[in-house]
PDB file of N, CA and C in Angstrom:
ATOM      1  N   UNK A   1       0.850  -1.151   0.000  1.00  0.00           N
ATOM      2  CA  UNK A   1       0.000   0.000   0.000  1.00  0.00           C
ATOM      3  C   UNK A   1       0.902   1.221   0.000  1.00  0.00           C
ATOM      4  N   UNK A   2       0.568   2.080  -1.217  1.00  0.00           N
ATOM      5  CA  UNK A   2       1.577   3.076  -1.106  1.00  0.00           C
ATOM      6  C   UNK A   2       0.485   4.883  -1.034  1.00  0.00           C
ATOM      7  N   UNK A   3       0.977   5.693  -0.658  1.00  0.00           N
ATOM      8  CA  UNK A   3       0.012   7.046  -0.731  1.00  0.00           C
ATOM      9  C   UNK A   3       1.130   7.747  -2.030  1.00  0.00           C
ATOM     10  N   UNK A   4       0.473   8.677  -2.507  1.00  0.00           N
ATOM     11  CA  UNK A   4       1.482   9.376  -3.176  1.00  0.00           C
ATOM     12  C   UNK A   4       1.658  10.760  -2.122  1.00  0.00           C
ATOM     13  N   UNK A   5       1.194  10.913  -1.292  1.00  0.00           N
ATOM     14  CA  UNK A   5       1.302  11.457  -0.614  1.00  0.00           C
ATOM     15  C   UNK A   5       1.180  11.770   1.351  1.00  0.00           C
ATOM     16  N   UNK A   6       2.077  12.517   2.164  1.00  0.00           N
ATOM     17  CA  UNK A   6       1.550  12.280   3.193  1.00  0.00           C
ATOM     18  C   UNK A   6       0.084  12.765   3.732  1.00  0.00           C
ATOM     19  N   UNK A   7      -0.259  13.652   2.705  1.00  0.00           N
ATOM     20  CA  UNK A   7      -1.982  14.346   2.984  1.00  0.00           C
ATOM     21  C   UNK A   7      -2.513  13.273   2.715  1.00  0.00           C
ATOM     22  N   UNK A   8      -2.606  12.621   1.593  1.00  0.00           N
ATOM     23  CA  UNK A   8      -3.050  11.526   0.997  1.00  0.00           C
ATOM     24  C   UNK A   8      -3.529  10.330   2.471  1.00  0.00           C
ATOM     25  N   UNK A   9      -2.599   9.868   2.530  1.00  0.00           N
ATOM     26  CA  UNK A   9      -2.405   9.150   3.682  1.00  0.00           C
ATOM     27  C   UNK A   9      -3.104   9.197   4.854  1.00  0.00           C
ATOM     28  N   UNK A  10      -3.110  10.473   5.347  1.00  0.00           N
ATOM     29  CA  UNK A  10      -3.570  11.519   6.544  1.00  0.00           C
ATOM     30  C   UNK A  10      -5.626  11.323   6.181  1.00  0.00           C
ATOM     31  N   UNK A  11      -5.709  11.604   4.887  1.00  0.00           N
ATOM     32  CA  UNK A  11      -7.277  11.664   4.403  1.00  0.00           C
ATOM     33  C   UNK A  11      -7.521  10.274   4.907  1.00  0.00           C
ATOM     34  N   UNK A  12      -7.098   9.121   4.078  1.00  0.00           N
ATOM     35  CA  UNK A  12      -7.423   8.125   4.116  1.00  0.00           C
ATOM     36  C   UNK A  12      -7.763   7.032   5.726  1.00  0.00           C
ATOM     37  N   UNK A  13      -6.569   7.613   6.522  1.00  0.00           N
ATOM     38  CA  UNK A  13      -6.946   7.383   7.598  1.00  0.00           C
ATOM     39  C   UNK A  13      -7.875   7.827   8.788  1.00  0.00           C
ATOM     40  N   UNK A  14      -8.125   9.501   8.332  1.00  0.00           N
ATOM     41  CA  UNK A  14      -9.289   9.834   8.971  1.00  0.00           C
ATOM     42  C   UNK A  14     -10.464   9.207   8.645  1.00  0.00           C
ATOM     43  N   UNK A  15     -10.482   9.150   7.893  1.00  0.00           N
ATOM     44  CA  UNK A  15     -11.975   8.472   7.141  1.00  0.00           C
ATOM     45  C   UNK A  15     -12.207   6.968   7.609  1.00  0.00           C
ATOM     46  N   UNK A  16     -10.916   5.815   8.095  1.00  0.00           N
ATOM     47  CA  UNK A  16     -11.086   4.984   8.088  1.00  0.00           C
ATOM     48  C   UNK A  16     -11.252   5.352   9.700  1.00  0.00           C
ATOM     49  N   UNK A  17     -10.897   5.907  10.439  1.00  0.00           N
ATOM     50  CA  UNK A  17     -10.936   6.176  11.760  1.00  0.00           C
ATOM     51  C   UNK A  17     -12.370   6.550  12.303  1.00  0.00           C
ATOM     52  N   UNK A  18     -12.588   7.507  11.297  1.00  0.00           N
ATOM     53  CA  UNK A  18     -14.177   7.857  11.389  1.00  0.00           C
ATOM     54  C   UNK A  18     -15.133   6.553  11.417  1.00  0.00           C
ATOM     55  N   UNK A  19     -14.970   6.173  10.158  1.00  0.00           N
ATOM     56  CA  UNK A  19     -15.866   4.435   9.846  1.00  0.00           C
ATOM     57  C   UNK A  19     -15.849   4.233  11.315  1.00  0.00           C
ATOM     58  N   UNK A  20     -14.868   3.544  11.709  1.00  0.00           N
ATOM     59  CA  UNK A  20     -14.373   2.918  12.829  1.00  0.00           C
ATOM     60  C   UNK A  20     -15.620   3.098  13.945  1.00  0.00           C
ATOM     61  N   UNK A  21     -15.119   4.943  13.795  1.00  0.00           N
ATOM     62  CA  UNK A  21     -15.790   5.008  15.728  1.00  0.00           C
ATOM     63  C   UNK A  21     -17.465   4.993  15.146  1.00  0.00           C
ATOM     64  N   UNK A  22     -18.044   5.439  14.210  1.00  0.00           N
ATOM     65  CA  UNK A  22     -19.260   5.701  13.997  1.00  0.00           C
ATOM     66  C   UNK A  22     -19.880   3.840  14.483  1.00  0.00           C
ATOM     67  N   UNK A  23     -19.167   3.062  13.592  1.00  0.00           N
ATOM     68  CA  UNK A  23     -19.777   1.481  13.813  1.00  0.00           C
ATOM     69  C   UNK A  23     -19.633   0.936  15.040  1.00  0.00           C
ATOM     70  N   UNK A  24     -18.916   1.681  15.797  1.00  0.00           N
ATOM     71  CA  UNK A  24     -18.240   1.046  17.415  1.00  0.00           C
ATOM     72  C   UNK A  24     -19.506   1.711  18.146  1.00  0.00           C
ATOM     73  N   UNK A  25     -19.752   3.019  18.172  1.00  0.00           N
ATOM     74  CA  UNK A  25     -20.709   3.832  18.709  1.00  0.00           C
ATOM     75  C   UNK A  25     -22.097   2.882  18.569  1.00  0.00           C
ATOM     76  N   UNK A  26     -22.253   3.086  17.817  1.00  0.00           N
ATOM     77  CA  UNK A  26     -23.546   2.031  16.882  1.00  0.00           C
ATOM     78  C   UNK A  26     -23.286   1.196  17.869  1.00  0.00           C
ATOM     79  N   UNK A  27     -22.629  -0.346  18.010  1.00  0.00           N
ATOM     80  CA  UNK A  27     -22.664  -1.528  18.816  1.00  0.00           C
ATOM     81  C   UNK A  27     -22.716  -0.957  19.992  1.00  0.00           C
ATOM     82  N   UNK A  28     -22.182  -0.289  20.349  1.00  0.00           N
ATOM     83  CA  UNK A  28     -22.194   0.378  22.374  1.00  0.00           C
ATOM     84  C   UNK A  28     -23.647   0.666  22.060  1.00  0.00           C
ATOM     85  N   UNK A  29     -24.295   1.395  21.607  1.00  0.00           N
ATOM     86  CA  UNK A  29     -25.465   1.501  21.938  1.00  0.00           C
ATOM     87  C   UNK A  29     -26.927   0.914  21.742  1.00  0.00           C
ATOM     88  N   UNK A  30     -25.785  -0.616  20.413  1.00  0.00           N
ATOM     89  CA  UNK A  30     -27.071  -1.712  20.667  1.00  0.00           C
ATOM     90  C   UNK A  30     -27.087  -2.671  21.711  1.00  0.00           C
ATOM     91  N   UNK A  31     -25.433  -2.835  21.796  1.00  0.00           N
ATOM     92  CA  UNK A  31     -25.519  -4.148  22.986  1.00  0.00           C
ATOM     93  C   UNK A  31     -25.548  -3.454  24.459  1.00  0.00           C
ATOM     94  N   UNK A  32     -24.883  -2.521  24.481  1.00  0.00           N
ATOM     95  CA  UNK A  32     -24.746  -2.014  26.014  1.00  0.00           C
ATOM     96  C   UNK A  32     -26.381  -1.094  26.248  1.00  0.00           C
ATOM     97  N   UNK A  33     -26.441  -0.475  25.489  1.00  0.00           N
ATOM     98  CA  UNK A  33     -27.950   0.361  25.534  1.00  0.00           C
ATOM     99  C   UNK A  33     -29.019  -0.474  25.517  1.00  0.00           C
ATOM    100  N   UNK A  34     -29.429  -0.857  24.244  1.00  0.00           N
ATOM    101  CA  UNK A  34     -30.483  -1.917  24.540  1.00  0.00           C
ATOM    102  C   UNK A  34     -30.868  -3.141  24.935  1.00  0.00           C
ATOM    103  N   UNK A  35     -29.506  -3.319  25.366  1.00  0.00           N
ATOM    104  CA  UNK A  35     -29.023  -4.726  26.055  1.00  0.00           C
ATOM    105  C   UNK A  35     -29.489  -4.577  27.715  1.00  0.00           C
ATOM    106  N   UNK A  36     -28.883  -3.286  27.915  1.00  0.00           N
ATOM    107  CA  UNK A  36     -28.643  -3.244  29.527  1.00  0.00           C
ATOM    108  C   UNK A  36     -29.252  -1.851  29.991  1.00  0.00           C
ATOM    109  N   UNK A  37     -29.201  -0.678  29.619  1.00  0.00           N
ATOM    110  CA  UNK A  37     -29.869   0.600  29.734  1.00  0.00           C
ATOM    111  C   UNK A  37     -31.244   0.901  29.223  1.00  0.00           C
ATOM    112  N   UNK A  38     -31.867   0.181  28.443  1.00  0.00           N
ATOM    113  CA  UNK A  38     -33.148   0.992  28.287  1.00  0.00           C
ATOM    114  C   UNK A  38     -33.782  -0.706  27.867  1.00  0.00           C
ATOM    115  N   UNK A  39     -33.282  -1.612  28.426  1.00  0.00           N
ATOM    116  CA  UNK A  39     -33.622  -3.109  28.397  1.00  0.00           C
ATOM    117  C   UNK A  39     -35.605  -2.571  29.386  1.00  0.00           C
ATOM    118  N   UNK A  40     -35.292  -2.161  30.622  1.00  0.00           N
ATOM    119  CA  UNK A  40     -37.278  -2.073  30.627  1.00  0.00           C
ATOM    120  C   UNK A  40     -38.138  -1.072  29.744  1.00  0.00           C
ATOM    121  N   UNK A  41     -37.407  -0.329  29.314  1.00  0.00           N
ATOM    122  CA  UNK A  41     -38.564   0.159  28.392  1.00  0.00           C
ATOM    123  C   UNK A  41     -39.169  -0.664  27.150  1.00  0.00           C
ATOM    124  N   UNK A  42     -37.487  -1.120  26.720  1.00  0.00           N
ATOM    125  CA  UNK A  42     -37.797  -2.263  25.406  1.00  0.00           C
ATOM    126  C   UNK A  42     -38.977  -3.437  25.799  1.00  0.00           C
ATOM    127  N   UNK A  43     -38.650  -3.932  27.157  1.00  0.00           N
ATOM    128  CA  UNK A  43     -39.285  -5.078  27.348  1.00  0.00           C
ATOM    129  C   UNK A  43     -40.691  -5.014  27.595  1.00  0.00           C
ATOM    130  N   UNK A  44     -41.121  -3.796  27.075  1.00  0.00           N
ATOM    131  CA  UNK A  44     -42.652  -3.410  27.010  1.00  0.00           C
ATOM    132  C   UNK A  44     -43.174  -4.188  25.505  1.00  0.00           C
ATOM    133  N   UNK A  45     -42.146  -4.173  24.826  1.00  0.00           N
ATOM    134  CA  UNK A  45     -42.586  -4.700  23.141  1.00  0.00           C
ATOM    135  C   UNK A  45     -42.232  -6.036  23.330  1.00  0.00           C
ATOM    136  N   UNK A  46     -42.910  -6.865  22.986  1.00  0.00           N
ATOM    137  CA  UNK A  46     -42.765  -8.533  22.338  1.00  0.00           C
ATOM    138  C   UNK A  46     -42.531  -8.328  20.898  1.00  0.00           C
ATOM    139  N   UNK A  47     -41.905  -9.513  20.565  1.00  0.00           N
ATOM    140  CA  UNK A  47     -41.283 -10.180  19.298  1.00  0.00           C
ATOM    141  C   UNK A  47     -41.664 -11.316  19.321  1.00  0.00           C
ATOM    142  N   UNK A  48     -42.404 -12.576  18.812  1.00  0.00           N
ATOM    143  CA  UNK A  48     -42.578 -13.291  19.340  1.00  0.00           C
ATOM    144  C   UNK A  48     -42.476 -14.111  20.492  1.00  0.00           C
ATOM    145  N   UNK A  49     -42.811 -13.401  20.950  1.00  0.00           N
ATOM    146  CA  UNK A  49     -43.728 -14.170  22.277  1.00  0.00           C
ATOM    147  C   UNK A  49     -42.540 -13.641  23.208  1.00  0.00           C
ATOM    148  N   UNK A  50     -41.153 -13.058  22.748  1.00  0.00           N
ATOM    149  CA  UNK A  50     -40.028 -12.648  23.599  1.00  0.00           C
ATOM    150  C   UNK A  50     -39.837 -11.330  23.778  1.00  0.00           C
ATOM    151  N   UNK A  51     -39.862 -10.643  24.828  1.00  0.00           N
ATOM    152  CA  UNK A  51     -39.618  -9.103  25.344  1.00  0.00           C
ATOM    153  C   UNK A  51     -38.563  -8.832  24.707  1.00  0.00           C
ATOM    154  N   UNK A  52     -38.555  -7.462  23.521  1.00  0.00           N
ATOM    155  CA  UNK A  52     -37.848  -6.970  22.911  1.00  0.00           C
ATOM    156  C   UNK A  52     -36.114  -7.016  23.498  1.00  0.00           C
ATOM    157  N   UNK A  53     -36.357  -6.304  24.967  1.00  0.00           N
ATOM    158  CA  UNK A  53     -34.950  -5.854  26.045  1.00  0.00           C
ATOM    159  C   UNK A  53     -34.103  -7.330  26.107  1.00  0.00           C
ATOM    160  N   UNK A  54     -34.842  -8.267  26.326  1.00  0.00           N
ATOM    161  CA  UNK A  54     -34.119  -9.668  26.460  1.00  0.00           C
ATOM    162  C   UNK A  54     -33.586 -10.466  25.297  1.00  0.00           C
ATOM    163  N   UNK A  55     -34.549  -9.867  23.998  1.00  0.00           N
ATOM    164  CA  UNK A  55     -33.861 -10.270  22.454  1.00  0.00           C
ATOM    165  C   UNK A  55     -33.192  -9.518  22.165  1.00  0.00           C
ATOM    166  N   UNK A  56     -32.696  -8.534  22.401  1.00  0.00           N
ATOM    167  CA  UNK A  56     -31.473  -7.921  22.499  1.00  0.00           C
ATOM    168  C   UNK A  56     -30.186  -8.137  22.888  1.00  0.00           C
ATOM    169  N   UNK A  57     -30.401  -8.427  24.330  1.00  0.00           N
ATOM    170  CA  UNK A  57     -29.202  -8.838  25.162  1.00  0.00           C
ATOM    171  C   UNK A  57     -28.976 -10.260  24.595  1.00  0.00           C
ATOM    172  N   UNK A  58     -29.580 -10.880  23.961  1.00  0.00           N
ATOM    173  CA  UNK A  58     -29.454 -12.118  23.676  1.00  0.00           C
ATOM    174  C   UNK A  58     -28.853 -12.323  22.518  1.00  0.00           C
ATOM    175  N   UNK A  59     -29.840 -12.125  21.304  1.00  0.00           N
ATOM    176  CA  UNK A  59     -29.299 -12.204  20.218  1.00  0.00           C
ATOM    177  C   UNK A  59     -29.479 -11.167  19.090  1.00  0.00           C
ATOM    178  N   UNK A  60     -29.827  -9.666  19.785  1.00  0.00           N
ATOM    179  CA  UNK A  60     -29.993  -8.545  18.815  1.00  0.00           C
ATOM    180  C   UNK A  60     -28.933  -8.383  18.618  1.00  0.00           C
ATOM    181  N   UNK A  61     -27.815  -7.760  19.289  1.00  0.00           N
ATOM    182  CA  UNK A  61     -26.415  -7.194  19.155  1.00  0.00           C
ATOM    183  C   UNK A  61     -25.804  -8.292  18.518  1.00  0.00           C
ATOM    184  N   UNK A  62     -25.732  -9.343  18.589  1.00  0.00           N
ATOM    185  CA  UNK A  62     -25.306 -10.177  17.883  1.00  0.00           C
ATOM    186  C   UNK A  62     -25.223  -9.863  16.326  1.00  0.00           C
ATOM    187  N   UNK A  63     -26.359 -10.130  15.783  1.00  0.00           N
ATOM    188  CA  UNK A  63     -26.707  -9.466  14.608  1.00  0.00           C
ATOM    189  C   UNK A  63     -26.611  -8.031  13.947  1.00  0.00           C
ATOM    190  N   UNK A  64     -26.407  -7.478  15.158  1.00  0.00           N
ATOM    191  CA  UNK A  64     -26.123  -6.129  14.442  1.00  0.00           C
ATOM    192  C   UNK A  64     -24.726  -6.139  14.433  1.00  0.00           C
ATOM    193  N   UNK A  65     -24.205  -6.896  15.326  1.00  0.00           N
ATOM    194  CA  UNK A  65     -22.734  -6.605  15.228  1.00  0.00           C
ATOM    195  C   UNK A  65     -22.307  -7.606  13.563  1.00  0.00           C
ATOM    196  N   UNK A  66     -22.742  -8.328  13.514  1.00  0.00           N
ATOM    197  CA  UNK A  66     -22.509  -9.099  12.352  1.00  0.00           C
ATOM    198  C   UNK A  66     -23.032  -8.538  11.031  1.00  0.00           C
ATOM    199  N   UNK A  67     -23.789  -7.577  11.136  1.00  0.00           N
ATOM    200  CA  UNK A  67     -23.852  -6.298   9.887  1.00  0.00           C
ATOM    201  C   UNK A  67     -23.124  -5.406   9.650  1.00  0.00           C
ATOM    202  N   UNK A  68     -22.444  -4.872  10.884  1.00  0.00           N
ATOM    203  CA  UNK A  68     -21.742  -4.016  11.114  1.00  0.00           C
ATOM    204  C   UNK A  68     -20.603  -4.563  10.405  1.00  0.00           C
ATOM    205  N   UNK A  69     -20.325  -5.901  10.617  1.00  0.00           N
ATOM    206  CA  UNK A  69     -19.245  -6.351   9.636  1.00  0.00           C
ATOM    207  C   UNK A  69     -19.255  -6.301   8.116  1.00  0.00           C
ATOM    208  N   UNK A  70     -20.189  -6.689   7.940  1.00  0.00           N
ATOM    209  CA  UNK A  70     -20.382  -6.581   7.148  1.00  0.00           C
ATOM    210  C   UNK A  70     -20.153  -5.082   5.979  1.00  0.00           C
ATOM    211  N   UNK A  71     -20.525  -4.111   6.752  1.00  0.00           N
ATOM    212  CA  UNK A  71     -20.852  -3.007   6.398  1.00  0.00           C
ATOM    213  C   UNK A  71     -19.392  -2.201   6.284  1.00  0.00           C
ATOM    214  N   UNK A  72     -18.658  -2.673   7.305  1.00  0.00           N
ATOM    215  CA  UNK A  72     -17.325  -2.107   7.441  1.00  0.00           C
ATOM    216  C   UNK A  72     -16.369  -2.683   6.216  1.00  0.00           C
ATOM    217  N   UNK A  73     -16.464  -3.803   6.024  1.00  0.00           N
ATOM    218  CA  UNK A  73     -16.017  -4.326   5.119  1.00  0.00           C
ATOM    219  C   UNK A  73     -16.566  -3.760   3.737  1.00  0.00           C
ATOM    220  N   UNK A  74     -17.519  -3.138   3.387  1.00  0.00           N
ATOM    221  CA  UNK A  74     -17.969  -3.215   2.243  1.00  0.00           C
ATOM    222  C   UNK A  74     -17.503  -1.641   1.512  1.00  0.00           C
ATOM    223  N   UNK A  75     -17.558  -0.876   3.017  1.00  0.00           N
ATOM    224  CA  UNK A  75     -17.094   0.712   3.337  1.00  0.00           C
ATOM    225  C   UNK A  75     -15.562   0.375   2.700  1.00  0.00           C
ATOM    226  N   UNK A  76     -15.077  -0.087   3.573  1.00  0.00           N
ATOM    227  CA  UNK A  76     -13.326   0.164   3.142  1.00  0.00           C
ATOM    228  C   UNK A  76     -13.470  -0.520   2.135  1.00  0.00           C
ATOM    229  N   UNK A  77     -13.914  -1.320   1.192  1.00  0.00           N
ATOM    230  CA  UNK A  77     -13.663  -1.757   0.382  1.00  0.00           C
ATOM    231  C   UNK A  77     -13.808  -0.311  -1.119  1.00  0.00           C
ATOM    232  N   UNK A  78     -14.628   0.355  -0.398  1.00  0.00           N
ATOM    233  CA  UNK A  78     -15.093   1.517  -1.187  1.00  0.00           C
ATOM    234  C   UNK A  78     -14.109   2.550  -0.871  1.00  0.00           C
ATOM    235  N   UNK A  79     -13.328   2.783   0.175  1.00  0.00           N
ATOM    236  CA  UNK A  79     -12.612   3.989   0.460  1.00  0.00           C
ATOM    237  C   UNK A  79     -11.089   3.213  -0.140  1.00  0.00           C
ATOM    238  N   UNK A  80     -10.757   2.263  -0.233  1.00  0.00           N
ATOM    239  CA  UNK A  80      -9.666   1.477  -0.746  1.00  0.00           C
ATOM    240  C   UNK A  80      -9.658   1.963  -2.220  1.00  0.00           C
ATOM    241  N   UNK A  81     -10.543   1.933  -2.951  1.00  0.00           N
ATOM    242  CA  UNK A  81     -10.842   2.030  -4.264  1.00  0.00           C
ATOM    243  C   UNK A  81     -10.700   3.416  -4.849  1.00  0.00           C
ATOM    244  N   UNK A  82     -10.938   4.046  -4.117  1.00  0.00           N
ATOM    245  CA  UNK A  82     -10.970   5.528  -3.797  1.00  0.00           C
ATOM    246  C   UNK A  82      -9.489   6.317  -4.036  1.00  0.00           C
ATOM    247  N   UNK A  83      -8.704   5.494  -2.588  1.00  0.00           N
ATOM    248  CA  UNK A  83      -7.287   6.175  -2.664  1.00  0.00           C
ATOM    249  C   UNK A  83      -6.572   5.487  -3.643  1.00  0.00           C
ATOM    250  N   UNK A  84      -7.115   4.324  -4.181  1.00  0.00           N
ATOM    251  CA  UNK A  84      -6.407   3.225  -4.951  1.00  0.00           C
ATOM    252  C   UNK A  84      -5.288   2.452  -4.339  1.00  0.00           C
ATOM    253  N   UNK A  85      -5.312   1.951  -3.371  1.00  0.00           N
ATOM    254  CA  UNK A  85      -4.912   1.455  -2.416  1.00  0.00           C
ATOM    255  C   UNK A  85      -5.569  -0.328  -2.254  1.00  0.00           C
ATOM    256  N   UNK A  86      -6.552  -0.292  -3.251  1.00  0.00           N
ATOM    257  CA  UNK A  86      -7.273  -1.982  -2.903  1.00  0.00           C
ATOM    258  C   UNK A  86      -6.132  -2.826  -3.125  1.00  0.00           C
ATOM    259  N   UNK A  87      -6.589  -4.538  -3.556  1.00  0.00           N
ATOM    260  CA  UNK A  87      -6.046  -5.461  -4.113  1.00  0.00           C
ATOM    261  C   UNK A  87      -6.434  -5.947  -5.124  1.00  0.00           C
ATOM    262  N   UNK A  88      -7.211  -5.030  -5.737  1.00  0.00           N
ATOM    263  CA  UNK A  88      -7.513  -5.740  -7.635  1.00  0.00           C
ATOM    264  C   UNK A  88      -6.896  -5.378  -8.265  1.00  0.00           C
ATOM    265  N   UNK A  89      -6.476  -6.469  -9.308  1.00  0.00           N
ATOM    266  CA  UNK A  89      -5.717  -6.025 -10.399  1.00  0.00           C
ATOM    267  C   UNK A  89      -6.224  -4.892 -11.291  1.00  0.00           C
TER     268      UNK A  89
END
């Protein structure tokens, strides 16, 4: 991976830094928030037959965290392309 420049460089990593905290923020406030902080308000709503607050802590964050992968991956794959920095020929 080369920059042609050190601005270059400097861009590319803010941006990936940014990604970063925005998707981290996101999970803190599905698993820790609706997991554990606003778990009784949630648990006013059912999902089948299961209180929203407890499908959360269980297996919501789960899933979101596994989008989040998704998503991060699909991001840098786009900001890679960008600085020209990917791995395609």
């Amino acid at each position: 991976m080369a920059f042609e420049s050190k601005e270059q460089s400097k861009a590319y990593w803010d941006r990936n830094v940014k990604l970063m905290t925005v998707l981290l923020v996101i999970w803190f406030v599905v698993s820790f928030g609706c997991g554990i902080l606003f778990v009784d308000a949630l648990n006013t709503i059912q999902i089948g037959g299961y209180k929203l607050g407890f499908w959360f802590a269980q297996q919501g964050s789960i899933y979101v965290f596994l989008g989040i992968i998704f998503v991060y991956a699909r991001e840098m794959r786009k900001l890679d392309r960008e600085f020209g920095v990917d791995d395609d020929d």
